[in-house]
PDB file of N, CA and C in Angstrom:
ATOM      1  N   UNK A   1     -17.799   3.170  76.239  1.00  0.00           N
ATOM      2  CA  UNK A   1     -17.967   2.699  74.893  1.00  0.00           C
ATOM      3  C   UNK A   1     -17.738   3.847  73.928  1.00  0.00           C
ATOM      4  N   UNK A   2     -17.094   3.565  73.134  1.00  0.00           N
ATOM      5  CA  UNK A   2     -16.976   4.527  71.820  1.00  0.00           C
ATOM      6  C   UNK A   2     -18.040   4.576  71.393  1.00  0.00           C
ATOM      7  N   UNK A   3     -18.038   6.115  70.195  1.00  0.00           N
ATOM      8  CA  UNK A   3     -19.234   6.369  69.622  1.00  0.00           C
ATOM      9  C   UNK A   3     -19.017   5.251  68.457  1.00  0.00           C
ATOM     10  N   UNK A   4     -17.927   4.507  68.015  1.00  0.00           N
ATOM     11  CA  UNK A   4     -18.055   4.018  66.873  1.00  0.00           C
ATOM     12  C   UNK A   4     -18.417   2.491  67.287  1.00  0.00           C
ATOM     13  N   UNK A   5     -18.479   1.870  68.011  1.00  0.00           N
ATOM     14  CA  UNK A   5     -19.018   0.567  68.587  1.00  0.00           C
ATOM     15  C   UNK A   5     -20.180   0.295  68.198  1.00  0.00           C
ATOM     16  N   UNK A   6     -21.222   1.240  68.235  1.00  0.00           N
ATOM     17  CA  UNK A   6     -22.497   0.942  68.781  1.00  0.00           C
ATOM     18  C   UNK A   6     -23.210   1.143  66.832  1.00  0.00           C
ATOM     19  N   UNK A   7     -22.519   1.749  65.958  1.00  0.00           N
ATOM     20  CA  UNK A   7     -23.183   2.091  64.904  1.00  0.00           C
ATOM     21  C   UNK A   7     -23.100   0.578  63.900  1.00  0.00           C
ATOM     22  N   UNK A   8     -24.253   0.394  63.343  1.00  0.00           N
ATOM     23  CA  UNK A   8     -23.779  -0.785  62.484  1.00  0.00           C
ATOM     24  C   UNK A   8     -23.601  -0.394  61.119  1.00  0.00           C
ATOM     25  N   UNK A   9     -22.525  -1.760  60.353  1.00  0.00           N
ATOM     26  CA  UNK A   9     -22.197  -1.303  58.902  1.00  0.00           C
ATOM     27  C   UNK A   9     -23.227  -0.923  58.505  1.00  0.00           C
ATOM     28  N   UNK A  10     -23.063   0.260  57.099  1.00  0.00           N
ATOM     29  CA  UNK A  10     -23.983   0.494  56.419  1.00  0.00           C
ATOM     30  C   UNK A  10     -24.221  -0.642  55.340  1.00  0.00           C
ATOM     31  N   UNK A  11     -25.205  -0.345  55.158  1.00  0.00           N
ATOM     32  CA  UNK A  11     -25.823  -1.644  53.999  1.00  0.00           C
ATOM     33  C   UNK A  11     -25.417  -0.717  52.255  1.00  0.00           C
ATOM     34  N   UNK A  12     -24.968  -1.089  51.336  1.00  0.00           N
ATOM     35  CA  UNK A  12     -24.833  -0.714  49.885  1.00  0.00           C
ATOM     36  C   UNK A  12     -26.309  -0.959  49.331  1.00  0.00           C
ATOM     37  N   UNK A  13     -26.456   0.259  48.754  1.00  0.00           N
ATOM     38  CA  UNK A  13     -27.823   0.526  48.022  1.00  0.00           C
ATOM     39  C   UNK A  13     -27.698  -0.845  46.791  1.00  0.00           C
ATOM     40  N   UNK A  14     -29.176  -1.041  46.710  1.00  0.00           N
ATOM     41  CA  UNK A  14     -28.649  -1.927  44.950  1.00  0.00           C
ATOM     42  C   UNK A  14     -28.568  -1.583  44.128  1.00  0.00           C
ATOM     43  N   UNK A  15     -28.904  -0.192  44.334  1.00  0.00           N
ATOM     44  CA  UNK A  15     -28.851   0.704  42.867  1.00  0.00           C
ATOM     45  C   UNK A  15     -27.354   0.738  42.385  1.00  0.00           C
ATOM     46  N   UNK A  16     -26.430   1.156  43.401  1.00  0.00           N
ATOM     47  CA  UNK A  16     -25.247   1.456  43.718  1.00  0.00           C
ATOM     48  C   UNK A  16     -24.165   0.387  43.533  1.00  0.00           C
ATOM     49  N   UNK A  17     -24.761  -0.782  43.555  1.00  0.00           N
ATOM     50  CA  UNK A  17     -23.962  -2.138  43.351  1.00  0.00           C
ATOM     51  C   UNK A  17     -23.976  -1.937  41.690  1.00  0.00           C
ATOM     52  N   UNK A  18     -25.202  -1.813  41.277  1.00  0.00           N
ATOM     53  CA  UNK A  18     -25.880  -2.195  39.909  1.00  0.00           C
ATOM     54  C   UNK A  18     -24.918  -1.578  39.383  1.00  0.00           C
ATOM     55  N   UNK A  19     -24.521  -0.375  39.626  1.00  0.00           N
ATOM     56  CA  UNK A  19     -23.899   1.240  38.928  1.00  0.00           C
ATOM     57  C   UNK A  19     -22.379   0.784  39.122  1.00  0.00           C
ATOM     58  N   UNK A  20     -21.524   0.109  39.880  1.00  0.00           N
ATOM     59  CA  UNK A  20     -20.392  -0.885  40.051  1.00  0.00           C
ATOM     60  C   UNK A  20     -20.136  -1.244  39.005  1.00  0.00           C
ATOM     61  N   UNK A  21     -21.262  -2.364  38.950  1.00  0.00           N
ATOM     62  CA  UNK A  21     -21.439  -3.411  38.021  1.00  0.00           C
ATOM     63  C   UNK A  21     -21.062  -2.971  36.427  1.00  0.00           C
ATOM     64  N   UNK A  22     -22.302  -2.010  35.874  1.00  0.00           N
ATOM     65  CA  UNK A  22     -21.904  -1.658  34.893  1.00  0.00           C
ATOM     66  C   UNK A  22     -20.850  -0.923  34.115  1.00  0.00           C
ATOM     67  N   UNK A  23     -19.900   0.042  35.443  1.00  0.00           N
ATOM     68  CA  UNK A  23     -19.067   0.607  35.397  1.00  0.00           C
ATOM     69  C   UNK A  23     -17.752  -0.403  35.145  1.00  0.00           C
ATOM     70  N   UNK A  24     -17.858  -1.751  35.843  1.00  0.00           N
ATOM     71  CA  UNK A  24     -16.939  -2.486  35.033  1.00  0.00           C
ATOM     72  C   UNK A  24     -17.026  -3.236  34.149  1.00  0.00           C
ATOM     73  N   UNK A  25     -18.081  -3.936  33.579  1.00  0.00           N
ATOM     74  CA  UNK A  25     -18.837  -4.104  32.488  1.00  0.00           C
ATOM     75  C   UNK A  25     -18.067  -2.848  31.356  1.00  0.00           C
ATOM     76  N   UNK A  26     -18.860  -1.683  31.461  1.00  0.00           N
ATOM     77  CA  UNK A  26     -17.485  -1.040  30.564  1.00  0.00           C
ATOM     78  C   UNK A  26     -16.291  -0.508  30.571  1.00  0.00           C
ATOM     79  N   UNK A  27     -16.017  -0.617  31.672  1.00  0.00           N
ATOM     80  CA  UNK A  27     -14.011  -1.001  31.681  1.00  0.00           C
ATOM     81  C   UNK A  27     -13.444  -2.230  30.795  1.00  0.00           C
ATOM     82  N   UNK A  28     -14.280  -3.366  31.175  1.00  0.00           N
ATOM     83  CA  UNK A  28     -14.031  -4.178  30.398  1.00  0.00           C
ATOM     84  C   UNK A  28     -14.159  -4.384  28.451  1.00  0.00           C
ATOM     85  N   UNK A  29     -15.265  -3.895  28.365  1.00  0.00           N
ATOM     86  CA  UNK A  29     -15.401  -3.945  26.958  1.00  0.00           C
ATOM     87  C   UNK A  29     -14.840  -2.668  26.399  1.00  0.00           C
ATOM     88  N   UNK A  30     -14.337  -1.856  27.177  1.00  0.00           N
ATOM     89  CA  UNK A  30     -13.639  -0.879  26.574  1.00  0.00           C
ATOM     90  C   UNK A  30     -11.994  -1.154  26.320  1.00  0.00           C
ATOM     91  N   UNK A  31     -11.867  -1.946  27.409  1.00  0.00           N
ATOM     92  CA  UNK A  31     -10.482  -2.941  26.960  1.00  0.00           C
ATOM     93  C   UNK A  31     -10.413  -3.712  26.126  1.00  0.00           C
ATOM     94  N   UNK A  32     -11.286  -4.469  25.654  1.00  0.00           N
ATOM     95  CA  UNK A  32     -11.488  -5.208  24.992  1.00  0.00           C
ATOM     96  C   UNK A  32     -11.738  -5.020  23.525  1.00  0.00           C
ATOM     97  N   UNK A  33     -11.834  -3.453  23.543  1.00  0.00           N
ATOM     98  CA  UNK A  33     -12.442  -2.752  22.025  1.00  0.00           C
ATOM     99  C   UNK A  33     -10.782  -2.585  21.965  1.00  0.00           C
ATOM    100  N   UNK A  34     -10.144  -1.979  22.785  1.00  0.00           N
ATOM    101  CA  UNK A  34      -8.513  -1.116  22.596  1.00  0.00           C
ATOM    102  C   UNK A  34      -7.860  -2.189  22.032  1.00  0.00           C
ATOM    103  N   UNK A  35      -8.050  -3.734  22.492  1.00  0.00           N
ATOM    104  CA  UNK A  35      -7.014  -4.624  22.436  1.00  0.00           C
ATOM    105  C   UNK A  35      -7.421  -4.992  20.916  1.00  0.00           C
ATOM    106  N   UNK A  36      -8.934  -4.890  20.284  1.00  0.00           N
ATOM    107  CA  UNK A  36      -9.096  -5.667  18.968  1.00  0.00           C
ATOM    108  C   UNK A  36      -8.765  -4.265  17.922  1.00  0.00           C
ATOM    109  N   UNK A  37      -9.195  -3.013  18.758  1.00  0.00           N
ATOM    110  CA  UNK A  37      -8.436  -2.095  17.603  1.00  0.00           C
ATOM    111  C   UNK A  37      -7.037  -1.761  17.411  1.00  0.00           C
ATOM    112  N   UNK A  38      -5.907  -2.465  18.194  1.00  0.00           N
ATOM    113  CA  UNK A  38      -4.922  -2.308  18.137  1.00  0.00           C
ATOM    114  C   UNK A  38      -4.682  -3.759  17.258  1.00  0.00           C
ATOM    115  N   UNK A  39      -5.150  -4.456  17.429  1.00  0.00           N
ATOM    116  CA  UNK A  39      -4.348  -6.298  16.397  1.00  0.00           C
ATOM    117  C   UNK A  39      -5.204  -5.449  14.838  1.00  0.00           C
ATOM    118  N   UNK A  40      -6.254  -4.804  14.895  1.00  0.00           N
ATOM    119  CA  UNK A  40      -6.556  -4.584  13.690  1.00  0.00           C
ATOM    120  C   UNK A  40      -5.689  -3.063  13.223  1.00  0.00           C
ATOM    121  N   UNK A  41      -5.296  -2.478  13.688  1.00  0.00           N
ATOM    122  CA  UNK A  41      -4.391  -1.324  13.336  1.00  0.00           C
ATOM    123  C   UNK A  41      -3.117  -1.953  12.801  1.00  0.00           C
ATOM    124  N   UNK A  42      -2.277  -2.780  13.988  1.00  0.00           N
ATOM    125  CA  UNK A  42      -1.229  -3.975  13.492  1.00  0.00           C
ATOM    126  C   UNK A  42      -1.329  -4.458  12.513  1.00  0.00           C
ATOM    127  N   UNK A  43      -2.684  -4.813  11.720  1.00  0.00           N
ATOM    128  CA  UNK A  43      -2.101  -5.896  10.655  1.00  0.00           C
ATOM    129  C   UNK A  43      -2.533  -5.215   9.635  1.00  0.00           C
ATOM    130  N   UNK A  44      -3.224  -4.271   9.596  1.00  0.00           N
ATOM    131  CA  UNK A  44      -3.221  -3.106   8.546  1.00  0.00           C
ATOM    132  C   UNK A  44      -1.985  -2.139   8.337  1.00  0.00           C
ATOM    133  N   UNK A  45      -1.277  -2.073   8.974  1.00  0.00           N
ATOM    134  CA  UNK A  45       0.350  -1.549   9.046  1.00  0.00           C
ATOM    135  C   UNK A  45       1.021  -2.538   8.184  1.00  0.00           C
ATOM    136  N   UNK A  46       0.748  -3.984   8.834  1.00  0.00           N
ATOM    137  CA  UNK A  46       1.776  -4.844   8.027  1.00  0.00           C
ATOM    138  C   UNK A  46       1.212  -5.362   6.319  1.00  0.00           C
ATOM    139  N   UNK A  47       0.199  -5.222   6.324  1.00  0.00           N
ATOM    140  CA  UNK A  47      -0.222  -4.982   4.895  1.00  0.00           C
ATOM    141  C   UNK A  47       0.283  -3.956   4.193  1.00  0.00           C
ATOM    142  N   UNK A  48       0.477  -2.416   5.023  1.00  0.00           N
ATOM    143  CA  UNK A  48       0.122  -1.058   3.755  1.00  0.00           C
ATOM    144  C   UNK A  48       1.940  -1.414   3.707  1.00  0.00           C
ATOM    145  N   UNK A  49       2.554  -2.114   4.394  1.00  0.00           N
ATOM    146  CA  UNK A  49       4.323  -2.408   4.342  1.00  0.00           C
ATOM    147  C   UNK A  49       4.366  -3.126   3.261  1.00  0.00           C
ATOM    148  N   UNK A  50       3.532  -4.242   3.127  1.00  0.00           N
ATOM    149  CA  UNK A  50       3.348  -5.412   2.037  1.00  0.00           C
ATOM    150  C   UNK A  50       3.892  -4.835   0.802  1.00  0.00           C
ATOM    151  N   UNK A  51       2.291  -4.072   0.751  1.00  0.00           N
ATOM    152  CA  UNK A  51       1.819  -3.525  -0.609  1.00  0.00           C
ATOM    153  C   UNK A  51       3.295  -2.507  -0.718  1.00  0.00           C
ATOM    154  N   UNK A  52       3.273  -1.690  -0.386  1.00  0.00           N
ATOM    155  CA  UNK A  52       4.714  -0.830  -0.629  1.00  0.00           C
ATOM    156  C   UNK A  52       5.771  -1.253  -0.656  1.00  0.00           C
ATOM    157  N   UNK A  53       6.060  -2.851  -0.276  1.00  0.00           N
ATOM    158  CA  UNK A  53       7.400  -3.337  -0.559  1.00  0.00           C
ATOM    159  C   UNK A  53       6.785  -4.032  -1.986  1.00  0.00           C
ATOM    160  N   UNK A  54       5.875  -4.457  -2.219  1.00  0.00           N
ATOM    161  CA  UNK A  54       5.505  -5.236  -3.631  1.00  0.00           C
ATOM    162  C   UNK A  54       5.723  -3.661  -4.402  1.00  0.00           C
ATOM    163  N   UNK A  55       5.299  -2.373  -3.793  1.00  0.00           N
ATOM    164  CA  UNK A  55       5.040  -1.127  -5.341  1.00  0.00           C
ATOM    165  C   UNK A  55       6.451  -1.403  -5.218  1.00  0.00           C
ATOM    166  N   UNK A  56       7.484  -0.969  -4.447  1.00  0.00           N
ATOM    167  CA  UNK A  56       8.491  -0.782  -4.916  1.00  0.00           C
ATOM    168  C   UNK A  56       9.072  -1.905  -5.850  1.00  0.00           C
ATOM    169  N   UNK A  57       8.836  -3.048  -5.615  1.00  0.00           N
ATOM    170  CA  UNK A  57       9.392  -4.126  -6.370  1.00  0.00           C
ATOM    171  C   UNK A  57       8.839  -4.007  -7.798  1.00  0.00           C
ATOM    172  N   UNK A  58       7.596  -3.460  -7.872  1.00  0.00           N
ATOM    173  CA  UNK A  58       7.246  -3.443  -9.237  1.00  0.00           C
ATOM    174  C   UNK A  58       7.527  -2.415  -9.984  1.00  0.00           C
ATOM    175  N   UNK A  59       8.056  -0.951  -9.022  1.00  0.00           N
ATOM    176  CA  UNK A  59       8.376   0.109  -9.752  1.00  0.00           C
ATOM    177  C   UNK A  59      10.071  -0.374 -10.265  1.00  0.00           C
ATOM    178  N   UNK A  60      10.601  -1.065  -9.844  1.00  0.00           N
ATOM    179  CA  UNK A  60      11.915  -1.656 -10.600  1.00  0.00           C
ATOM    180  C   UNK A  60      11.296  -2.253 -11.539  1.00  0.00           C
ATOM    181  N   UNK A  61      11.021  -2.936 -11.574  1.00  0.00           N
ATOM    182  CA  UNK A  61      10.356  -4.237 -12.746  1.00  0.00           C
ATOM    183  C   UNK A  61      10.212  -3.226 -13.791  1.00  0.00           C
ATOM    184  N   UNK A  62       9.310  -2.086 -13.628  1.00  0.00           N
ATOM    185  CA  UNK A  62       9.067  -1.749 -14.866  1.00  0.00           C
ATOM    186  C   UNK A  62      10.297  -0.616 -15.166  1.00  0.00           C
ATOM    187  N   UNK A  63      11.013  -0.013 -14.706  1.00  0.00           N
ATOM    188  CA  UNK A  63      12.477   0.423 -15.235  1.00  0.00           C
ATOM    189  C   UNK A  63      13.062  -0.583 -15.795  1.00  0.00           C
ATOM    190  N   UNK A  64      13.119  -2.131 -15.195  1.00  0.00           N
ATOM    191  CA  UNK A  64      14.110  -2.494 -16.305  1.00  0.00           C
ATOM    192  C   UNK A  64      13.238  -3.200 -17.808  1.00  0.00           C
ATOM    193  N   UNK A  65      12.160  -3.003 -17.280  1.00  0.00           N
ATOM    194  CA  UNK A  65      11.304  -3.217 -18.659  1.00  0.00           C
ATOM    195  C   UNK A  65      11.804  -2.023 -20.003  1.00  0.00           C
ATOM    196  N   UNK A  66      11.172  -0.762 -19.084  1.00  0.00           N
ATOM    197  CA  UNK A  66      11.470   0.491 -20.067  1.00  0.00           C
ATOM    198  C   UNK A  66      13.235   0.501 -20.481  1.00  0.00           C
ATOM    199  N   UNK A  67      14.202   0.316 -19.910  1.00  0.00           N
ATOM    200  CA  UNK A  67      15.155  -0.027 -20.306  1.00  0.00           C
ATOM    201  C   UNK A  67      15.183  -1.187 -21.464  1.00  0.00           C
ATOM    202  N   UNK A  68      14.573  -2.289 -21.073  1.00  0.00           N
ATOM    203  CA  UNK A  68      14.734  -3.235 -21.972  1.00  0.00           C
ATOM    204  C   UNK A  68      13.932  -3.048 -23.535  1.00  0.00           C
ATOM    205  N   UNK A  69      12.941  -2.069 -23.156  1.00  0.00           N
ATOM    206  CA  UNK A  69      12.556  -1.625 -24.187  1.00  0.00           C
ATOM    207  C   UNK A  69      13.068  -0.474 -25.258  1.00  0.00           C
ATOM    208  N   UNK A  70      14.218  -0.091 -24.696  1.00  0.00           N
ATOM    209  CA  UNK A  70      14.504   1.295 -25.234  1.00  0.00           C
ATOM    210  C   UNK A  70      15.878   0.233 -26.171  1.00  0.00           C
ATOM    211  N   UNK A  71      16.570  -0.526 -25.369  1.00  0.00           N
ATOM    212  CA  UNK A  71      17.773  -1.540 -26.565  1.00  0.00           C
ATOM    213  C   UNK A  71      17.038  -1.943 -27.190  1.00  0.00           C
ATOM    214  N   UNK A  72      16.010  -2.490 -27.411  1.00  0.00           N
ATOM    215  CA  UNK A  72      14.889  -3.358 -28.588  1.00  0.00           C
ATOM    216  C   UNK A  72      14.592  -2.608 -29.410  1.00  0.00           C
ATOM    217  N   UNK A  73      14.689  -1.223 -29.540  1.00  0.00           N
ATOM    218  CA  UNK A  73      14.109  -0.347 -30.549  1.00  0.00           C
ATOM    219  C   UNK A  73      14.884   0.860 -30.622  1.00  0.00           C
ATOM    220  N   UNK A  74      16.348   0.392 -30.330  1.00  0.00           N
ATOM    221  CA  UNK A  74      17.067   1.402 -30.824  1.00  0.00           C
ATOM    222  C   UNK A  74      17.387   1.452 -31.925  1.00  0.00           C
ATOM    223  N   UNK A  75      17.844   2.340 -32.775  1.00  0.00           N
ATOM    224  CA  UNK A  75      18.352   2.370 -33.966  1.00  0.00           C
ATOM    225  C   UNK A  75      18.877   1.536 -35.064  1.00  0.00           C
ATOM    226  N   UNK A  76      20.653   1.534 -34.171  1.00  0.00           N
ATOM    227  CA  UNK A  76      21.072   1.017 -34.748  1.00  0.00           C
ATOM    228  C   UNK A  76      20.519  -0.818 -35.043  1.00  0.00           C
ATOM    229  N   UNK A  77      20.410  -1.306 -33.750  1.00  0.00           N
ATOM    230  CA  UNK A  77      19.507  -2.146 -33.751  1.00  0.00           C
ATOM    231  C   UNK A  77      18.947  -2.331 -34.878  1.00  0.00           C
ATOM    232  N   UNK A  78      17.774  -1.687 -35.060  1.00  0.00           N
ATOM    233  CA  UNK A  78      17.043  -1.487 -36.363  1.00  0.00           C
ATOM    234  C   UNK A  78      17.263  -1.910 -37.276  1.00  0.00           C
ATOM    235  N   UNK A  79      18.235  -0.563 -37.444  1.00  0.00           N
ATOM    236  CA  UNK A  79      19.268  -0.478 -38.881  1.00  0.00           C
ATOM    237  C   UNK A  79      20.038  -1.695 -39.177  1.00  0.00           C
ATOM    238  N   UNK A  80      20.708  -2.408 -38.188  1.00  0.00           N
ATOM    239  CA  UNK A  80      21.175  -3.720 -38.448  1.00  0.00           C
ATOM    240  C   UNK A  80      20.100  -4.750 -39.195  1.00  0.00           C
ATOM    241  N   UNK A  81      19.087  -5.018 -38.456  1.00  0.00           N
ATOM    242  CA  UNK A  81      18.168  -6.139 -38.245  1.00  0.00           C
ATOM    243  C   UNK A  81      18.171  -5.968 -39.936  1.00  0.00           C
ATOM    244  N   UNK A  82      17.450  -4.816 -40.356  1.00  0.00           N
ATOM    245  CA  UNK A  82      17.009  -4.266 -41.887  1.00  0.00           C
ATOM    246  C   UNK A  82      18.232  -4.865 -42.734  1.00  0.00           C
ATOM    247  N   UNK A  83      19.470  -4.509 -42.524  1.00  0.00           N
ATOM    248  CA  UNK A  83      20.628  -4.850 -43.664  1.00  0.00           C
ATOM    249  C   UNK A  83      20.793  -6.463 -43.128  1.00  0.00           C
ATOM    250  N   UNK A  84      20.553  -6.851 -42.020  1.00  0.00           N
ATOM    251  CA  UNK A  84      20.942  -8.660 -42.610  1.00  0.00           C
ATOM    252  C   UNK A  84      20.299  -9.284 -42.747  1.00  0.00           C
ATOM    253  N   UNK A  85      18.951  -9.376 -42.333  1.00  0.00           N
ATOM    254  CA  UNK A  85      17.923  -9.968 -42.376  1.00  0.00           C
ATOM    255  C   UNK A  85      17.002  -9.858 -43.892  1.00  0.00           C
ATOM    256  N   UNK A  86      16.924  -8.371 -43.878  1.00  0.00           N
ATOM    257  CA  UNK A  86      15.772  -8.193 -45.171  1.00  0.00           C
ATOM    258  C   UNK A  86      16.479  -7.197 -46.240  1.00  0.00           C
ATOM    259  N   UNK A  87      18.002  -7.347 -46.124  1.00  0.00           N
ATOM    260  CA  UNK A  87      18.831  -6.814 -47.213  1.00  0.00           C
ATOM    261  C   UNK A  87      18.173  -5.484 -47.725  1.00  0.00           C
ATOM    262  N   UNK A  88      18.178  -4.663 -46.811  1.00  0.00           N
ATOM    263  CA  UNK A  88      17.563  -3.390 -46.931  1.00  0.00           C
ATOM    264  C   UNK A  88      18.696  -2.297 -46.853  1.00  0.00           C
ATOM    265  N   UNK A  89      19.062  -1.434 -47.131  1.00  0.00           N
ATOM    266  CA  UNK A  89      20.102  -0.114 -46.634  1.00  0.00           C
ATOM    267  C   UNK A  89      19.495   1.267 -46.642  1.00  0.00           C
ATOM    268  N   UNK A  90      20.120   2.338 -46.535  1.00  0.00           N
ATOM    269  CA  UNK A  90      19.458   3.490 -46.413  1.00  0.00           C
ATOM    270  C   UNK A  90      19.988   3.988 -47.836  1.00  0.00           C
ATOM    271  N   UNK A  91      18.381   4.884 -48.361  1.00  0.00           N
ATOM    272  CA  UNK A  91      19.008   5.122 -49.247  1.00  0.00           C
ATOM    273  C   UNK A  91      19.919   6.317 -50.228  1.00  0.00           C
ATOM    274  N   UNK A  92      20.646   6.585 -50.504  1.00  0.00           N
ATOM    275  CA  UNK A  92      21.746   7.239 -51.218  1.00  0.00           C
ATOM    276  C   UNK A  92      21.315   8.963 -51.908  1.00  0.00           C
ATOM    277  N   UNK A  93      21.505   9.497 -51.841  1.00  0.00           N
ATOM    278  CA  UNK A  93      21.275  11.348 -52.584  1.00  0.00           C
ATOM    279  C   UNK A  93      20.720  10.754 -53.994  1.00  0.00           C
ATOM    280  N   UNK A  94      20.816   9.830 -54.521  1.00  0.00           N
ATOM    281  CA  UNK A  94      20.921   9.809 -56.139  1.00  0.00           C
ATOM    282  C   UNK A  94      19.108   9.041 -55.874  1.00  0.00           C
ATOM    283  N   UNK A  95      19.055   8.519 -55.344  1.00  0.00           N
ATOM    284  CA  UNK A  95      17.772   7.565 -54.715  1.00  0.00           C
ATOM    285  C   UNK A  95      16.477   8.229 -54.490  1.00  0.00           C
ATOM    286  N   UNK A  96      17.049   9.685 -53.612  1.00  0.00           N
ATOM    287  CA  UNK A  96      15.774   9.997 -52.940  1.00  0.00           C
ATOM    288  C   UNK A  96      14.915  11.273 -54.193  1.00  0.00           C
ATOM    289  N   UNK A  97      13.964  11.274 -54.427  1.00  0.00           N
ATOM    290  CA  UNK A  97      13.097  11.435 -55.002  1.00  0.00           C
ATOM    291  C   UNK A  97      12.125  12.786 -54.553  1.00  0.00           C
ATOM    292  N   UNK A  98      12.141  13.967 -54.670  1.00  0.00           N
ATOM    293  CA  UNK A  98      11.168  15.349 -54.049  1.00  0.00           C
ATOM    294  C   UNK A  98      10.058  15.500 -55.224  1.00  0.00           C
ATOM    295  N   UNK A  99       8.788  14.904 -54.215  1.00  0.00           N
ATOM    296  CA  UNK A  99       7.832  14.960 -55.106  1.00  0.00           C
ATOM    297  C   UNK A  99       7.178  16.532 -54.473  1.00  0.00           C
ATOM    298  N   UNK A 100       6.952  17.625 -55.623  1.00  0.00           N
ATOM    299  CA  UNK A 100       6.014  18.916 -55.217  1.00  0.00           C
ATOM    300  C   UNK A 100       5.032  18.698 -54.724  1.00  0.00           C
ATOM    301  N   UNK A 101       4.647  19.427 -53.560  1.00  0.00           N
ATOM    302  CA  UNK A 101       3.619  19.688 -53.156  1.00  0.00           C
ATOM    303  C   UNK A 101       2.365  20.123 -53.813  1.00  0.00           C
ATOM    304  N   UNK A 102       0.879  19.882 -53.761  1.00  0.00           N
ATOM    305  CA  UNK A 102      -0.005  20.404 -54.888  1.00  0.00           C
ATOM    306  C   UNK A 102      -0.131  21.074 -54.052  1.00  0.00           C
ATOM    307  N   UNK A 103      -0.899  22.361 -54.609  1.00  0.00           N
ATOM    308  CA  UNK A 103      -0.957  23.881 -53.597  1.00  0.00           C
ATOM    309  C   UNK A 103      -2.316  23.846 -54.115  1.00  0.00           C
TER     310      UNK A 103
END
């Protein structure tokens, strides 16, 4: 007879099962943390994309605002609106008037 015949299985402590147990217990919820902090990393990516495709869309918007604002209050513009509208002109060397300064 062999020496290994005669020995019987060893029995697993319960401590040792227990210590198993919890060891996959947190395998598991440690997977389970990776998988919800990765869908929440994901959709915070596709938001900060959002928002930065909306800034950029709005940083145009307001160039062609400031553009649109700079023809509205140009000059000549102006100067037109004044002579047809409210029969106004600029006025002439003979016109303008130097009042002294009081000292």
């Amino acid at each position: 007879m062999s020496q290994y015949q005669n020995k019987a299985p060893k029995r697993i402590a319960p401590w040792a099962l227990l210590l198993v147990a919890c060891l996959w217990i947190s395998v598991i919820a440690s997977a389970l943390t990776v998988v919800a902090t990765t869908h929440q990393v994901r959709r915070d990516v596709n938001q900060l994309e959002t928002l930065r495709r909306e800034a950029s869309h709005l940083q145009v918007e307001w160039g062609q605002y400031l553009l649109e604002e700079s023809t509205w209050a140009a000059y000549s513009r102006i100067e037109g609106i004044a002579n047809k509208e409210l029969n106004m002109m600029a006025p002439t060397t003979e016109h303008v008037v130097m009042v002294p300064a009081d000292d």
